[in-house]
Each structure stands twice: as structure tokens, then as C-alpha cells.
PDB file of N, CA and C in Angstrom:
ATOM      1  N   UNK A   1     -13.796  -7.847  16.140  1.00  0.00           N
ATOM      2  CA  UNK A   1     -12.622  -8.004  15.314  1.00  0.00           C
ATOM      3  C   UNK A   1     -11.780  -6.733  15.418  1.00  0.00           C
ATOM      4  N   UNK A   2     -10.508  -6.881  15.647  1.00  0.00           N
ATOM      5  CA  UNK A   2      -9.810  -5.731  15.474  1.00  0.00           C
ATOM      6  C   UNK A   2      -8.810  -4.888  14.380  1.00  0.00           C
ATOM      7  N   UNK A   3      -9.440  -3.439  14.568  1.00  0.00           N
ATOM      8  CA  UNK A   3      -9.493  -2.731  13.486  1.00  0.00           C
ATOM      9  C   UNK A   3      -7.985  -2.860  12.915  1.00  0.00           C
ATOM     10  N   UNK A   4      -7.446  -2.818  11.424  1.00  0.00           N
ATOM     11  CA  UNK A   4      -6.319  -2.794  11.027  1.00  0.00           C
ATOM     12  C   UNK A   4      -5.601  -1.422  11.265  1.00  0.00           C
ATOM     13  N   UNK A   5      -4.018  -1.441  11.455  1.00  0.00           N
ATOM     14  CA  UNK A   5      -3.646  -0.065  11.593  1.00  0.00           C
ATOM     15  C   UNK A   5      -3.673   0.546  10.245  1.00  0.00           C
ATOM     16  N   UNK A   6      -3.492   1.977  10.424  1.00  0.00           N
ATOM     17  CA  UNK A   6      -3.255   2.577   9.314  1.00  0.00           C
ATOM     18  C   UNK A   6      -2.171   2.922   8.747  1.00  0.00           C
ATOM     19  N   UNK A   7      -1.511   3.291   7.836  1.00  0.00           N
ATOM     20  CA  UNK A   7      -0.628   3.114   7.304  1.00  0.00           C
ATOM     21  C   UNK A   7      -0.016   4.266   8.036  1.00  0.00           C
ATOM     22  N   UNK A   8      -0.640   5.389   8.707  1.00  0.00           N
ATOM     23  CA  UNK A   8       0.437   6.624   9.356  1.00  0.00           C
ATOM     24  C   UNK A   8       0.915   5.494  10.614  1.00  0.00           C
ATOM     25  N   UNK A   9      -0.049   5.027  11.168  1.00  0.00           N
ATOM     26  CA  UNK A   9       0.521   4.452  12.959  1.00  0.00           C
ATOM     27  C   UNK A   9       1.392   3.106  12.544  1.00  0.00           C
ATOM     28  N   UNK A  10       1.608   3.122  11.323  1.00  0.00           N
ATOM     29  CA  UNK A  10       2.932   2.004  10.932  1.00  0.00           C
ATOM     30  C   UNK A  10       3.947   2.244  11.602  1.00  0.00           C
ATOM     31  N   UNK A  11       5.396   1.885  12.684  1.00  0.00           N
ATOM     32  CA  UNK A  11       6.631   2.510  12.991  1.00  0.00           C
ATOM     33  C   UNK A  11       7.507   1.963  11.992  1.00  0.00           C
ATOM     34  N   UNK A  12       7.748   2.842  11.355  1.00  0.00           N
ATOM     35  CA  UNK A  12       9.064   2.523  10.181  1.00  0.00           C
ATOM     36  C   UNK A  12      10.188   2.548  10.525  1.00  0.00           C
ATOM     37  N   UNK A  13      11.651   2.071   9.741  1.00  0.00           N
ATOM     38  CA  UNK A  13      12.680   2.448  10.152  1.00  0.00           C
ATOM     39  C   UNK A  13      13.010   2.637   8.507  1.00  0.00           C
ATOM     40  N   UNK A  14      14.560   2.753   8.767  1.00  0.00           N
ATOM     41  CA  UNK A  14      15.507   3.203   7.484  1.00  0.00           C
ATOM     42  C   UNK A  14      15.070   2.147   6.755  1.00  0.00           C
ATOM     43  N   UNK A  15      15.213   2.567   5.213  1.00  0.00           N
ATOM     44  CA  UNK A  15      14.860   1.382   4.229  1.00  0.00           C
ATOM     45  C   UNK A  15      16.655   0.963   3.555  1.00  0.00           C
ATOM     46  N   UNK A  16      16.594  -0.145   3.909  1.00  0.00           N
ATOM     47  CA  UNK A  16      18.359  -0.464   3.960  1.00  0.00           C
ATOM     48  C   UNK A  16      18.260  -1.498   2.212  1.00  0.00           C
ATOM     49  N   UNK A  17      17.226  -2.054   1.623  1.00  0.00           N
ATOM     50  CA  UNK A  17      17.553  -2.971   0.477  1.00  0.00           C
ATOM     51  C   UNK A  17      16.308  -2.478  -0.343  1.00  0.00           C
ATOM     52  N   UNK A  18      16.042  -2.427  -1.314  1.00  0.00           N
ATOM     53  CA  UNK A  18      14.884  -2.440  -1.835  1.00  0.00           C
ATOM     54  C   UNK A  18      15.072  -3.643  -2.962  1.00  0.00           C
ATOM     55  N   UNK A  19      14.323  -4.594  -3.273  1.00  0.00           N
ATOM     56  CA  UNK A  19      14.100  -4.954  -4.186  1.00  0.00           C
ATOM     57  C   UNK A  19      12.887  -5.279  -5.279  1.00  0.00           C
ATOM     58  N   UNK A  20      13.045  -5.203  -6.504  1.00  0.00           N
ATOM     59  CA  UNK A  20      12.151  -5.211  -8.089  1.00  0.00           C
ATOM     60  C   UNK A  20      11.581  -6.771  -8.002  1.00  0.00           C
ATOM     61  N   UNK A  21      10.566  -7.386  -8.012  1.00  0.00           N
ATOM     62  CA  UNK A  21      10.254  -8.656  -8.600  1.00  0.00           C
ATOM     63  C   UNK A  21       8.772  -8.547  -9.354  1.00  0.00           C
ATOM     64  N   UNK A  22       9.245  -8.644 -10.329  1.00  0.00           N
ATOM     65  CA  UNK A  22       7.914  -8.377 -11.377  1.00  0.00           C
ATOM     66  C   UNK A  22       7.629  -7.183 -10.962  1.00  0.00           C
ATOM     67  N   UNK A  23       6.397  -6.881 -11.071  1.00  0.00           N
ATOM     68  CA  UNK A  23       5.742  -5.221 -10.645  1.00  0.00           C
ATOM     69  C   UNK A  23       5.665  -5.481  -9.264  1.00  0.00           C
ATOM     70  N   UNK A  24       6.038  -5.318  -7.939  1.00  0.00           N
ATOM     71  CA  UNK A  24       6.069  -5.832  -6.835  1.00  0.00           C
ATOM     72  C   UNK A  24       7.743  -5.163  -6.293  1.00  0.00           C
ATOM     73  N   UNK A  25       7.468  -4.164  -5.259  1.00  0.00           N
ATOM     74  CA  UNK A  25       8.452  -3.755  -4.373  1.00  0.00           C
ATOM     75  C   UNK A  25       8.739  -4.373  -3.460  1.00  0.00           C
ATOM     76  N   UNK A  26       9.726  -4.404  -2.936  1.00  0.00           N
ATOM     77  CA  UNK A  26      10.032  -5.123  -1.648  1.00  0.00           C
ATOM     78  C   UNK A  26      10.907  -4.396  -1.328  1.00  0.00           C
ATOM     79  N   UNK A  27      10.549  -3.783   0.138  1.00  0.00           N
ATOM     80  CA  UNK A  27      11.717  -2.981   0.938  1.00  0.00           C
ATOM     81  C   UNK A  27      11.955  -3.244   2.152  1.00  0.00           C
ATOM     82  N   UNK A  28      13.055  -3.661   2.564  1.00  0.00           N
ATOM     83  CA  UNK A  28      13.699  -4.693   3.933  1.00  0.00           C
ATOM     84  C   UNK A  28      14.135  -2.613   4.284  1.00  0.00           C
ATOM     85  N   UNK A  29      13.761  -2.924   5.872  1.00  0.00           N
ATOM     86  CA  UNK A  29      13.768  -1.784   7.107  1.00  0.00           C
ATOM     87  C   UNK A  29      14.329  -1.978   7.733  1.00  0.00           C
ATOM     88  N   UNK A  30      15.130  -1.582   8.936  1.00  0.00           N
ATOM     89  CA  UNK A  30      15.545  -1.762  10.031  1.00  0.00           C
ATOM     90  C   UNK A  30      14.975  -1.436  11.521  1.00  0.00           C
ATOM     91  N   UNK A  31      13.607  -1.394  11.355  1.00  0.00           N
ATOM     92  CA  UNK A  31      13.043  -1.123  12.177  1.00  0.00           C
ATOM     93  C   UNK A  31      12.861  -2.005  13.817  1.00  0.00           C
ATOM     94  N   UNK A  32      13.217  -3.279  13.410  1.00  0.00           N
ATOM     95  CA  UNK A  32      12.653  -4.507  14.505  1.00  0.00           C
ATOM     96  C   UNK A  32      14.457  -4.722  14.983  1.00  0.00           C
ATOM     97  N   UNK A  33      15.586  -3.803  14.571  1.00  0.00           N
ATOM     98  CA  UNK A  33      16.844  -4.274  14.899  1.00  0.00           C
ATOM     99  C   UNK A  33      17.788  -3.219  15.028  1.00  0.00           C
ATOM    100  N   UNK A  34      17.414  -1.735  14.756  1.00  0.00           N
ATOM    101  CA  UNK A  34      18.307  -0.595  14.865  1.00  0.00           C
ATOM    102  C   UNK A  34      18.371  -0.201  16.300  1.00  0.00           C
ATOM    103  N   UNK A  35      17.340  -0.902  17.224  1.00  0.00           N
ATOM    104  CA  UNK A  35      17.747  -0.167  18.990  1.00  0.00           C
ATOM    105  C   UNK A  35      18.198  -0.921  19.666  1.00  0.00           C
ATOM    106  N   UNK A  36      18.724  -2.357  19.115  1.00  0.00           N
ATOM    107  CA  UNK A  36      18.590  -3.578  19.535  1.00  0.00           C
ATOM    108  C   UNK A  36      20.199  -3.624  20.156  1.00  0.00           C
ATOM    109  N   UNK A  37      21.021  -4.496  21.090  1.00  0.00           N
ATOM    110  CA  UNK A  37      21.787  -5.020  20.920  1.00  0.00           C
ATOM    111  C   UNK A  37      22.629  -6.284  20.273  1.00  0.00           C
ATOM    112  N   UNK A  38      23.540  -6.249  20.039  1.00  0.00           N
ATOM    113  CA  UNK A  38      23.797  -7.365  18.952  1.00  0.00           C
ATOM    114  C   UNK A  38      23.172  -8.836  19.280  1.00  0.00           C
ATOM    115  N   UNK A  39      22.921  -8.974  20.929  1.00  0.00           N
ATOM    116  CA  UNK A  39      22.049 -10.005  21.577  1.00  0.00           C
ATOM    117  C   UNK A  39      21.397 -10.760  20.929  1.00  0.00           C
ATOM    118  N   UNK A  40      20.059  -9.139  21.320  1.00  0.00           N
ATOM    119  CA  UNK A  40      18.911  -9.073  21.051  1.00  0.00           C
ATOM    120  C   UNK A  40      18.641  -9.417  19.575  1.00  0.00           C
ATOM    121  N   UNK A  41      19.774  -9.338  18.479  1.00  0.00           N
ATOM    122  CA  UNK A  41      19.690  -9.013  17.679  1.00  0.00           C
ATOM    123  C   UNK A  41      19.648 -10.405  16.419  1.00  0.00           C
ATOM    124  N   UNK A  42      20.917 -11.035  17.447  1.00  0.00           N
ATOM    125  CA  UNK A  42      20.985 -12.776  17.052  1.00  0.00           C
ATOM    126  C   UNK A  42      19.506 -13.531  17.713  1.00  0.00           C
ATOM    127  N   UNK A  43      19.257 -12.942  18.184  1.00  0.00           N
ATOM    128  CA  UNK A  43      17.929 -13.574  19.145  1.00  0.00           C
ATOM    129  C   UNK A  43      16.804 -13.937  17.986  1.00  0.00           C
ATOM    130  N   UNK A  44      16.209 -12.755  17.359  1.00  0.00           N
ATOM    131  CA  UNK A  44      15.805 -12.384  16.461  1.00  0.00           C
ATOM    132  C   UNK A  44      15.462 -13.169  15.496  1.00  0.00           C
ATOM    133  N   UNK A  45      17.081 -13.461  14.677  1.00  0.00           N
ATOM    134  CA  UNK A  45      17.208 -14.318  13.772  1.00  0.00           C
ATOM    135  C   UNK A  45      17.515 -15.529  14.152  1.00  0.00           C
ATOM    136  N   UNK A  46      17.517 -16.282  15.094  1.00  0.00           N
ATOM    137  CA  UNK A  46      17.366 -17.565  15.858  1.00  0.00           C
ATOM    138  C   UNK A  46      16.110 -18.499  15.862  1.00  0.00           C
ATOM    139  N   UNK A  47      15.162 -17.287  16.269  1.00  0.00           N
ATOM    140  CA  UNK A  47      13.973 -17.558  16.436  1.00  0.00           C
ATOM    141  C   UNK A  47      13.102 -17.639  14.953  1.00  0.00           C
ATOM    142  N   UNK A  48      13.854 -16.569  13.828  1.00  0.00           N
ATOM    143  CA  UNK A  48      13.541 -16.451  12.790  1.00  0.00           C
ATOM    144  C   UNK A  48      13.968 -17.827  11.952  1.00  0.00           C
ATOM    145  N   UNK A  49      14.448 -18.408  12.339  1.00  0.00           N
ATOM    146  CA  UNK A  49      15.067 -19.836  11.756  1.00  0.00           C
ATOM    147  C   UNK A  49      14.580 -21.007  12.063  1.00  0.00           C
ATOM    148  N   UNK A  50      14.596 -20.560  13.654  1.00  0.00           N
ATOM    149  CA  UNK A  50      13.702 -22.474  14.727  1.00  0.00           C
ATOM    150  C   UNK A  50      12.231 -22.336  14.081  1.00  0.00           C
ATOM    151  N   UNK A  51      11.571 -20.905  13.783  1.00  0.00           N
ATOM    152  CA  UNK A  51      10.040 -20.952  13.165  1.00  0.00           C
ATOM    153  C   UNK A  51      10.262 -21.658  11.689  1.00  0.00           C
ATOM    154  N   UNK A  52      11.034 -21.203  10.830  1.00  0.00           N
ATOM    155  CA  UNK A  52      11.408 -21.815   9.577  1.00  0.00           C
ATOM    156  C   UNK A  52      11.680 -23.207   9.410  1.00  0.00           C
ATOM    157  N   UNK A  53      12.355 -23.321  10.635  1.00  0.00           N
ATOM    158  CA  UNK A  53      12.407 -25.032  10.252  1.00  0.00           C
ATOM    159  C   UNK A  53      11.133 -26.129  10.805  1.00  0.00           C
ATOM    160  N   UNK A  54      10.019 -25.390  12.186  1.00  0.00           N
ATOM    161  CA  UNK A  54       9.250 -25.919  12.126  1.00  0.00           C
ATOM    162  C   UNK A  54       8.210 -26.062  11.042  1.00  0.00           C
ATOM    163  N   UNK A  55       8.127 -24.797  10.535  1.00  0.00           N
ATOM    164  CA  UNK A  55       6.943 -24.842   9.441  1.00  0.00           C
ATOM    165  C   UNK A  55       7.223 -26.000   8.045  1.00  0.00           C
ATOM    166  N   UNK A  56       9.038 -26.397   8.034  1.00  0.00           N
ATOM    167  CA  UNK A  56       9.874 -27.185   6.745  1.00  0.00           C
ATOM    168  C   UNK A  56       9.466 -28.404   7.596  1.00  0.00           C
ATOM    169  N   UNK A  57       9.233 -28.615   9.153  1.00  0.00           N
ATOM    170  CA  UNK A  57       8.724 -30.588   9.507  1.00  0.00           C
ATOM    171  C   UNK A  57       7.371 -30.549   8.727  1.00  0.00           C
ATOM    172  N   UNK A  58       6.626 -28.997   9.588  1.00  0.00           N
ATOM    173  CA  UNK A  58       5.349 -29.478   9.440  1.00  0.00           C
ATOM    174  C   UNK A  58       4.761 -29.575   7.339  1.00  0.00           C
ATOM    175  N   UNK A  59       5.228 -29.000   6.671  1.00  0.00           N
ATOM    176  CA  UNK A  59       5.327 -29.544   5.581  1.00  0.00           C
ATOM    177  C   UNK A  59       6.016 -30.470   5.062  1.00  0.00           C
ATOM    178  N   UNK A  60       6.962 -31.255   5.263  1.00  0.00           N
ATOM    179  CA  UNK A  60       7.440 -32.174   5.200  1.00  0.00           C
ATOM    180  C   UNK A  60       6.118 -33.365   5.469  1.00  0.00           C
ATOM    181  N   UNK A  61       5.898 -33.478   6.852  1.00  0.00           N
ATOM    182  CA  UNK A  61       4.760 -34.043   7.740  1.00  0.00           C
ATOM    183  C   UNK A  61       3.959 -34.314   6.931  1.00  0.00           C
ATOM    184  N   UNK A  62       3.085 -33.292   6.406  1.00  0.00           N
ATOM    185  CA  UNK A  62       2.334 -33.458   5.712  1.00  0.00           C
ATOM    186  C   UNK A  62       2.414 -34.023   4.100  1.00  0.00           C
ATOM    187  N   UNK A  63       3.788 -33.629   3.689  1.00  0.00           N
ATOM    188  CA  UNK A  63       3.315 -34.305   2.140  1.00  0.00           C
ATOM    189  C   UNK A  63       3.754 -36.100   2.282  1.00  0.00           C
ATOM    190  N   UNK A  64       4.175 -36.483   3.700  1.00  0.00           N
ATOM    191  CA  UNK A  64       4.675 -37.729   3.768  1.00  0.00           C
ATOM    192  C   UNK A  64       3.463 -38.258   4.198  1.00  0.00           C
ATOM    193  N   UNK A  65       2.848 -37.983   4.524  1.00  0.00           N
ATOM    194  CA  UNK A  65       1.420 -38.600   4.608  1.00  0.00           C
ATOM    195  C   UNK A  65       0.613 -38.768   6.416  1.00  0.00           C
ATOM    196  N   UNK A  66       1.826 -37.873   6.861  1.00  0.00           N
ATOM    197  CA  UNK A  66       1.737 -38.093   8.501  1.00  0.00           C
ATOM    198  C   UNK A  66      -0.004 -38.102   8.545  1.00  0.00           C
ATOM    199  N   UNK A  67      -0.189 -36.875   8.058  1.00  0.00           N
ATOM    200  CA  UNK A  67      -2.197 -35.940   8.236  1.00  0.00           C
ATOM    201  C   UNK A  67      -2.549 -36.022   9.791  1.00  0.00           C
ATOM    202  N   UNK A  68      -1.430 -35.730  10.412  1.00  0.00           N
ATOM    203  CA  UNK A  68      -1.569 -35.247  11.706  1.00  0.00           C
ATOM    204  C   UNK A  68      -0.390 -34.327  12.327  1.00  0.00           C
ATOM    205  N   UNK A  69      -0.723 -33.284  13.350  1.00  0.00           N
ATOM    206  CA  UNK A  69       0.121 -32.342  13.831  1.00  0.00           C
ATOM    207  C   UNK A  69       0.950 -33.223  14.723  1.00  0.00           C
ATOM    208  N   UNK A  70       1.994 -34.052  14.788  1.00  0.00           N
ATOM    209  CA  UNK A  70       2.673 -34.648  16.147  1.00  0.00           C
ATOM    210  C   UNK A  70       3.187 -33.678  16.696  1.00  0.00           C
ATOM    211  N   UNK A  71       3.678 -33.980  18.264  1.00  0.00           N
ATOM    212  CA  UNK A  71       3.828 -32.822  19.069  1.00  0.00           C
ATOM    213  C   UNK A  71       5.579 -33.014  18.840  1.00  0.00           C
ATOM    214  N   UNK A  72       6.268 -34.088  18.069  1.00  0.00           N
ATOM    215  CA  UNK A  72       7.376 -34.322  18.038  1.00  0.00           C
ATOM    216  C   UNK A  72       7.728 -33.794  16.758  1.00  0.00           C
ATOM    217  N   UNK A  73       7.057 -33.658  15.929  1.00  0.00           N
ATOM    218  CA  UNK A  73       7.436 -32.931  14.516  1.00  0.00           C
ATOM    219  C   UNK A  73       7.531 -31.594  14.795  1.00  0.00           C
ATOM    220  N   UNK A  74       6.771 -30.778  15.823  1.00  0.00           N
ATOM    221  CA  UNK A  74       6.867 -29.482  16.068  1.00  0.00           C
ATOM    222  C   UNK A  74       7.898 -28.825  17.162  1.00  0.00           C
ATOM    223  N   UNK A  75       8.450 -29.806  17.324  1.00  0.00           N
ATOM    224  CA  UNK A  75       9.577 -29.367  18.205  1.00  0.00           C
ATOM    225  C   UNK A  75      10.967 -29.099  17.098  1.00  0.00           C
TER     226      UNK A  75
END
């Protein structure tokens, strides 16, 4: 099994939002998009969306009663 990193070998970037929810921080970085070109950058969040909407079939899928992975729901 492989070992977890540690919190020094984390690569951080600038902390650009922080937000409060209940006792719970949340701080959005720029780490995965500050070397990027604007491309690279829409790329990113493209991919960050086509994953979002597969995971919204495959729950969908499932509370409709599919109870199977189709290879057409995951597209």
C-alpha cells in the first residue's frame, strides 16, 4: 500500500478564497492553474464538468432502478 504524503511534500499555491462552513475551513489554491495556459486551463474545467455530469447519470441510474453500470449511461 502506498505511503500517504506528508503535509511538507504537499505543492501548494496562493490561497485565492477561503471559506467558514460550520467549524470547517475551506481554502481554494491556485496551484493546479497558475503555470497553466488559458488552454490548459479551460481543459481543466471541462473535464471537471464531463466527470460531474457522469457521476449526476450514474446517480440518476441508480436511484431509477437501472442497478447496473451501462456503458451508455457513462458516456
Amino acid at each position: 500500500m502506498k505511503k500517504r504524503s506528508s503535509r511538507k511534500e504537499i505543492q501548494r499555491g496562493n490561497i485565492v478564497e477561503e471559506y467558514m462552513i460550520g467549524n470547517t475551513t475551506i481554502k481554494i489554491d491556485d496551484f493546479y492553474f497558475r503555470d497553466n495556459t488559458p488552454e490548459q486551463n479551460q481543459a481543466i474545467i471541462n473535464n471537471f464538468y464531463a466527470t460531474g455530469m457522469r457521476i449526476h447519470k450514474l446517480q440518476f441510474a441508480r436511484l431509477a432502478g437501472i442497478g447496473h453500470c451501462d456503458s451508455e449511461v457513462l458516456q
